[in-house]
Protein backbone atom coordinates (compact mmCIF):
# COMPACT_ATOMS: atom_id res chain seq x y z
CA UNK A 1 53.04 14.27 -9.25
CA UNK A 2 49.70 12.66 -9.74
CA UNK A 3 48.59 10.86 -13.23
CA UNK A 4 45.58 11.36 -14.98
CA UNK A 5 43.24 9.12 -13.27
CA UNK A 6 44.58 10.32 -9.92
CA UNK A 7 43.96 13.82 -10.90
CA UNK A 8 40.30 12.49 -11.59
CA UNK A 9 39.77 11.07 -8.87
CA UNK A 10 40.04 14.44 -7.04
CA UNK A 11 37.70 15.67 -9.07
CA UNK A 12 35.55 13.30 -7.28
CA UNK A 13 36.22 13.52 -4.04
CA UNK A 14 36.49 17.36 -3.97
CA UNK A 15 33.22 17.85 -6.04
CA UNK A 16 30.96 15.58 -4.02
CA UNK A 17 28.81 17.75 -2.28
CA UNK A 18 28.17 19.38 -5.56
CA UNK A 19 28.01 16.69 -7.80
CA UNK A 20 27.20 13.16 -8.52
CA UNK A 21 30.27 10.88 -9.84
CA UNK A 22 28.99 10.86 -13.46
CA UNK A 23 28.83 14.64 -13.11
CA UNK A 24 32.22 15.00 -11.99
CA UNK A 25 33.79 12.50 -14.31
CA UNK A 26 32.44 14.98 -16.95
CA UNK A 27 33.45 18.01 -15.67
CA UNK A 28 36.88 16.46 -15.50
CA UNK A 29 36.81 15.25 -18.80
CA UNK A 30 35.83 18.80 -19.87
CA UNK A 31 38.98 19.83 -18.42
CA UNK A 32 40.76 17.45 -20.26
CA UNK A 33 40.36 18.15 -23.38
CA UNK A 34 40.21 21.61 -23.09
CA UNK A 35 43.95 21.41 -21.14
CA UNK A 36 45.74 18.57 -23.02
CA UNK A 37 43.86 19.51 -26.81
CA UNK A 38 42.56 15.85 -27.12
CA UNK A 39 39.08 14.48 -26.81
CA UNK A 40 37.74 12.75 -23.97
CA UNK A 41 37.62 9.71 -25.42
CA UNK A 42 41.34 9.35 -25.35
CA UNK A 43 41.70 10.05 -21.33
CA UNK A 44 41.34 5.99 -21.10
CA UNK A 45 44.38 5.51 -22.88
CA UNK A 46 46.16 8.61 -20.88
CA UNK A 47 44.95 7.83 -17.20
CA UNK A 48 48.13 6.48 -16.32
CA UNK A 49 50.32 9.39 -18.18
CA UNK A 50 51.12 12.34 -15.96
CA UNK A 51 50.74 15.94 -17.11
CA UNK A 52 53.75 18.18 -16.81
CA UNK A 53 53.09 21.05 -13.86
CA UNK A 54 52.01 23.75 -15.73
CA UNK A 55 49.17 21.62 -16.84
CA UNK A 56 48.49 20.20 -13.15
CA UNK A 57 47.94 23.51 -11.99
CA UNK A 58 45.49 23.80 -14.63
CA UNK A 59 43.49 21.17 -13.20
CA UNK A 60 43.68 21.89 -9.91
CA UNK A 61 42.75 25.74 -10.87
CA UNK A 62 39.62 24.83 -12.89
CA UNK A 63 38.69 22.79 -9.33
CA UNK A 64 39.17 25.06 -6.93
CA UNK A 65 36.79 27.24 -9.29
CA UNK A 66 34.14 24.00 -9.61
CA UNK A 67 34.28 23.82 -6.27
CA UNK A 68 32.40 27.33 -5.82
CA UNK A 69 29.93 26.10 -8.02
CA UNK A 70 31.32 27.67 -10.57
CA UNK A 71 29.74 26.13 -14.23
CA UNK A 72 32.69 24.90 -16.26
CA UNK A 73 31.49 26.74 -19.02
CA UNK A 74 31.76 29.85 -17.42
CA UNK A 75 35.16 28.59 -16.15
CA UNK A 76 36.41 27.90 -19.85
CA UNK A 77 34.66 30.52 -21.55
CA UNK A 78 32.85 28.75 -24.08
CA UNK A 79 30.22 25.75 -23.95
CA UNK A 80 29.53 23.08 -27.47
CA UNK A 81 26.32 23.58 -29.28
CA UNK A 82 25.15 21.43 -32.34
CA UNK A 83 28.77 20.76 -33.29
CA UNK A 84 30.23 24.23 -32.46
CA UNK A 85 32.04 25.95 -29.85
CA UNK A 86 30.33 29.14 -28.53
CA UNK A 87 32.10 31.42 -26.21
CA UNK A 88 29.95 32.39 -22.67
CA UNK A 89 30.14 34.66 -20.00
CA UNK A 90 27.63 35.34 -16.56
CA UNK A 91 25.96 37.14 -19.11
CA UNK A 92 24.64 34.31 -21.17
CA UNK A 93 22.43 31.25 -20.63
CA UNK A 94 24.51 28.37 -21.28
CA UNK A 95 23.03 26.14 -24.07
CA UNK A 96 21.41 23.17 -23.47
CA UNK A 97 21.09 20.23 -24.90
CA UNK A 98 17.12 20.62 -25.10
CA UNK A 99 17.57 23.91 -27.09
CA UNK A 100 19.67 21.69 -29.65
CA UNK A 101 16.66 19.70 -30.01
CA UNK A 102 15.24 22.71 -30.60
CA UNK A 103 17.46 24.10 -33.74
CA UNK A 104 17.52 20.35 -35.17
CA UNK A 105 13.84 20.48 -35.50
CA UNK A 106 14.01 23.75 -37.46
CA UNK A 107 16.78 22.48 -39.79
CA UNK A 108 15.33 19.61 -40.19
CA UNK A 109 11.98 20.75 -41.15
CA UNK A 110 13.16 24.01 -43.50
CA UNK A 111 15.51 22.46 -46.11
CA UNK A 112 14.48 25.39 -48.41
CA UNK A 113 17.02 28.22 -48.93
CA UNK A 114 16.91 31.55 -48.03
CA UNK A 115 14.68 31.77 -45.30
CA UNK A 116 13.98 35.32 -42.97
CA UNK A 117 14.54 34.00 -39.58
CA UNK A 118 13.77 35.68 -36.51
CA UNK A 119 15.63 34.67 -33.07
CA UNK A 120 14.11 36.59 -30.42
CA UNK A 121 15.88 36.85 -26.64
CA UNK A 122 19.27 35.33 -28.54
CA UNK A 123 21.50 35.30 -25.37
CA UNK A 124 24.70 33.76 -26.71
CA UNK A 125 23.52 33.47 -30.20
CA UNK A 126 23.45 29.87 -30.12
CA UNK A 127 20.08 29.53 -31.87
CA UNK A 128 20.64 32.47 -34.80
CA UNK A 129 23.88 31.30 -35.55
CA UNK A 130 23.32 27.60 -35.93
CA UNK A 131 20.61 28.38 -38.20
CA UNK A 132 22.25 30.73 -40.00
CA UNK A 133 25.12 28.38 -40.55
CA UNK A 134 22.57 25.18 -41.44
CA UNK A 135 19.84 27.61 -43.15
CA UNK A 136 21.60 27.70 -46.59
CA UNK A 137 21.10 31.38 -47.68
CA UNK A 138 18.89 32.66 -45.22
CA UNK A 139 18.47 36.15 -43.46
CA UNK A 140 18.67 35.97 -39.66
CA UNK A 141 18.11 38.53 -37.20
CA UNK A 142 18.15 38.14 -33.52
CA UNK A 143 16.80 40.16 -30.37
CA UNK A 144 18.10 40.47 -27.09
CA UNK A 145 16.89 42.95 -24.38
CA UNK A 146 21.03 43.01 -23.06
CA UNK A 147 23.80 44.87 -24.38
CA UNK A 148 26.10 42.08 -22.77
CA UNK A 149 24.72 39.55 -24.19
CA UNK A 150 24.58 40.82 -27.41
CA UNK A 151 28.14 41.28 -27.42
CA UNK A 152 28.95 38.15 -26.85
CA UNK A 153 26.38 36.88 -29.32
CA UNK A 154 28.29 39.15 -31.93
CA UNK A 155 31.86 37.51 -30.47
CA UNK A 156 30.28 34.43 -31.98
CA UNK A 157 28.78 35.11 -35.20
CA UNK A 158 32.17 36.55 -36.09
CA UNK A 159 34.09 33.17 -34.42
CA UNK A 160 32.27 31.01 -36.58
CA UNK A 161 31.82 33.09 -39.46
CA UNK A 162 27.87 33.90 -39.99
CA UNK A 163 26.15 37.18 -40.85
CA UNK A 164 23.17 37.71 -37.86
CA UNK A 165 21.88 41.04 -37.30
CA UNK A 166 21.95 41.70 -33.69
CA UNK A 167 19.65 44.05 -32.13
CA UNK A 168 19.62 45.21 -28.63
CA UNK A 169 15.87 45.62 -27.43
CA UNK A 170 12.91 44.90 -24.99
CA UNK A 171 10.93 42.14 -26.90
CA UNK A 172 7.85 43.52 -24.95
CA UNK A 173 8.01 46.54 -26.60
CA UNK A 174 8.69 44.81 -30.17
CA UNK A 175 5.60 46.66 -31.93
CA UNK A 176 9.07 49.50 -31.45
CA UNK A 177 11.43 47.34 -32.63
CA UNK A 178 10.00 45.84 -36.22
CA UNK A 179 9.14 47.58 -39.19
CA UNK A 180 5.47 47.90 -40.04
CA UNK A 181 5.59 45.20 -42.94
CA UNK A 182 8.70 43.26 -42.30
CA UNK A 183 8.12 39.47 -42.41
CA UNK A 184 9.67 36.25 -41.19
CA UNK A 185 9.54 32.96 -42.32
CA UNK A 186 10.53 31.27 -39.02
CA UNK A 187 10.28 33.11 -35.81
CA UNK A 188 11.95 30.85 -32.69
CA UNK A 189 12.52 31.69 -29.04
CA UNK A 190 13.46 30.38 -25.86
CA UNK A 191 12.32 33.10 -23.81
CA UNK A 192 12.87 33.10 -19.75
CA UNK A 193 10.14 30.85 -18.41
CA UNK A 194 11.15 29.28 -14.93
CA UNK A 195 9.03 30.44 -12.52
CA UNK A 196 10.31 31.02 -8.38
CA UNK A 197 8.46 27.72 -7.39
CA UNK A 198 10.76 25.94 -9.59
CA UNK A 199 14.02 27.17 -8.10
CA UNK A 200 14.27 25.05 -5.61
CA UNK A 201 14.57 21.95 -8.57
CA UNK A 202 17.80 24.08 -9.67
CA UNK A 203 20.92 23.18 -9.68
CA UNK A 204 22.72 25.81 -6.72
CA UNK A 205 25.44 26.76 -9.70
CA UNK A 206 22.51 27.91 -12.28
CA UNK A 207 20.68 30.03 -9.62
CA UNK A 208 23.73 31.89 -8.36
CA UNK A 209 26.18 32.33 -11.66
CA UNK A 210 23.36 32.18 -14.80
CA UNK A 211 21.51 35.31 -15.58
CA UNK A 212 18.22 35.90 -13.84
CA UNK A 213 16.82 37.98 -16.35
CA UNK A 214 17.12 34.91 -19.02
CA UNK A 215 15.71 32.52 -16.73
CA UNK A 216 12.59 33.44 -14.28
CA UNK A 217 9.39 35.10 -14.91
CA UNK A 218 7.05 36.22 -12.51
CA UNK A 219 4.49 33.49 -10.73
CA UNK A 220 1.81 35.07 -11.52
CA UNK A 221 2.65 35.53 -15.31
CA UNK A 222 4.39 32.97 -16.23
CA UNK A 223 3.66 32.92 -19.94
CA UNK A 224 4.68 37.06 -20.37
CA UNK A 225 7.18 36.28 -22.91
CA UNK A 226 5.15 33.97 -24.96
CA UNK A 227 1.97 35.90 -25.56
CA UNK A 228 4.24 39.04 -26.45
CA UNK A 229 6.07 36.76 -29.31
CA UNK A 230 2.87 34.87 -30.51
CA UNK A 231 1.22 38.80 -31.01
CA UNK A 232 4.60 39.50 -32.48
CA UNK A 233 3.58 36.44 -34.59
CA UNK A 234 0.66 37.48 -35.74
CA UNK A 235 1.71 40.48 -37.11
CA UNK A 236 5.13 39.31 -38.43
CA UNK A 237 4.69 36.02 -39.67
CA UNK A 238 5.14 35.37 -43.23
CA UNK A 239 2.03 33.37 -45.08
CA UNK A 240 3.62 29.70 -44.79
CA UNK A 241 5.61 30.63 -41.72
CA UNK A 242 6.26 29.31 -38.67
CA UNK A 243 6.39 29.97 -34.98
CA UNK A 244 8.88 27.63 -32.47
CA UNK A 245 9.19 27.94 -28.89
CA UNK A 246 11.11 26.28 -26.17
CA UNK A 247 8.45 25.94 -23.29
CA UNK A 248 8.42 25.54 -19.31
CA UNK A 249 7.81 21.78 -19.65
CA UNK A 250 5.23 21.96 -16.98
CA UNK A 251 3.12 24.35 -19.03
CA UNK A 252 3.27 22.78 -22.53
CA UNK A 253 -1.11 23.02 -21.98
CA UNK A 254 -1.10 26.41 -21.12
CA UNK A 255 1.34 27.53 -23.90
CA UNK A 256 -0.80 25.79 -26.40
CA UNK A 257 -4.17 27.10 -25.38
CA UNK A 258 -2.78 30.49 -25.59
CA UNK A 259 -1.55 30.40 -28.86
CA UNK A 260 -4.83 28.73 -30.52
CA UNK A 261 -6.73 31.35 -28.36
CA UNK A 262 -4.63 34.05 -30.12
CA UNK A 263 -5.74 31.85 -33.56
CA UNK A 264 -2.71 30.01 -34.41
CA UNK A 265 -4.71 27.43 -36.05
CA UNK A 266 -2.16 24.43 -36.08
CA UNK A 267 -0.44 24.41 -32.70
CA UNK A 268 1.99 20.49 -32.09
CA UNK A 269 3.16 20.32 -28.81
CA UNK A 270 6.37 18.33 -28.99
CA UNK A 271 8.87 16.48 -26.36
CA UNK A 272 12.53 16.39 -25.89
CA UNK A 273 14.48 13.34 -25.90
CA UNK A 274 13.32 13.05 -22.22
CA UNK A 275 9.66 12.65 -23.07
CA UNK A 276 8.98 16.43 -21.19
CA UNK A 277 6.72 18.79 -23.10
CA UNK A 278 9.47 20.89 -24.28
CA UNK A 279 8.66 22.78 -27.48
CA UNK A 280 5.93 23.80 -29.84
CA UNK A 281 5.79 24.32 -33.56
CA UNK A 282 2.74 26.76 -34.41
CA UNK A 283 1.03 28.26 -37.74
CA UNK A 284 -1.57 30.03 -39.20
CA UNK A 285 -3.23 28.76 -42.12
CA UNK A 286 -4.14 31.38 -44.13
């Protein structure tokens, strides 16, 4: 039977037209610790153990899925996010890092308590629930146009023990969806906004096993999504609130001339830990 660093060394070789080594030394290490209950950190003091059977034919099972092109998260079931585990399904974007940037800028900038918080297409729930759980006291309510989704969104709010109302709707028709004089202090999205030029930068697993519907737009209207939330916005944004986006990082411009042109009068385009134009922060001042 093979040790540890044997086993992950097949990850390597059998993963190589999919991924690069550092890739698959994470994906294995994912495995790891979701197999033996330990953290990755420890698999340099295991590598020269060897797992019983049962658990080798875990390994070897999660690779022959990897191998596909499966995601691992999909493969697992659930995928970290700003410290918690969410579970995931084809139905849900898996969170990225970039949209933890995201929730770490709202926390970071709302210390005040109960807050009315707005998520709007909430996939997985990732982004309502964190802030709910961070938000001390807040109200948070979160959109998504898929019944799926939003069942697995639910899964999660009741995993990690948060109150989000979930609502299943088309965020294009949210002038149906809102009462007349309900108000938000912090409405945040991270709508679909990859347009079909950009697939071909994709990774092959995202394009055939991630949701279309939560990741393209149409060429020729590529910011749909975002001038349906910043009129959502306008209407529906407490005095003092505040409007966040995750953005197509080659259309940070774009994103911001539409929302000043809408009169969102103070409108920061901000980068990711990458340096890529990768989310805005927008208000009115009233």
């Amino acid at each position: 039977m093979k040790n540890y660093r044997a086993i992950a060394d097949t990850y390597r070789d059998d993963l190589q037209s999919y991924y690069d080594q550092d890739e698959s030394r994470q994906l294995f290490l994912l495995a790891f610790s979701h197999i033996t209950g330990m953290k990755s950190a420890q698999f340099g003091l295991m590598q020269q153990s060897t797992p019983n059977s049962a658990m080798t034919e875990q390994f070897l099972s999660i690779l022959a899925e990897l191998a596909t092109g499966r995601p691992i998260q999909h493969i697992l079931g659930k995928a970290d996010f700003y410290g918690e585990s969410f579970y995931v399904n084809a139905h849900t974007l898996i969170p990225r890092p970039e949209t933890e940037e995201l929730v770490d800028l709202i926390i970071r900038n709302h210390p005040d308590s109960g807050l009315r918080v707005l998520d709007v297409g909430t996939g997985s729930g990732c982004i309502a629930i964190s802030l709910a759980k961070h938000l001390s006291g807040s109200t948070v309510s979160a959109i998504d146009i898929s019944a799926d989704a939003v069942a697995v969104a639910r899964r999660n709010a009741d995993h990690l023990e948060v109150d989000v109302q979930f609502v299943i709707a088309d965020i294009l028709e949210w002038d149906l969806i809102l009462q007349a004089d309900q108000q938000f202090d912090i409405i945040v999205s991270n709508p679909p906004y990859i347009t079909p030029k950009e697939q071909a930068e994709m990774h092959p697993n995202v394009l055939r096993h991630e949701p279309h519907t939560a990741l393209f737009v149409e060429e020729h209207n590529p910011l749909l999504f975002y001038n349906a939330i910043a009129d959502l916005a306008k209407v529906h944004l407490a005095v003092g609130g505040v409007l966040y986006f995750e953005i197509n990082q080659y259309l940070g411009p774009e994103t911001v001339d539409l929302l000043q042109k809408k009169g969102f009068t103070s409108v920061e385009l901000l980068q990711d830990i990458n340096g890529a134009d990768r989310m805005i922060r927008a208000s009115i001042k009233n």
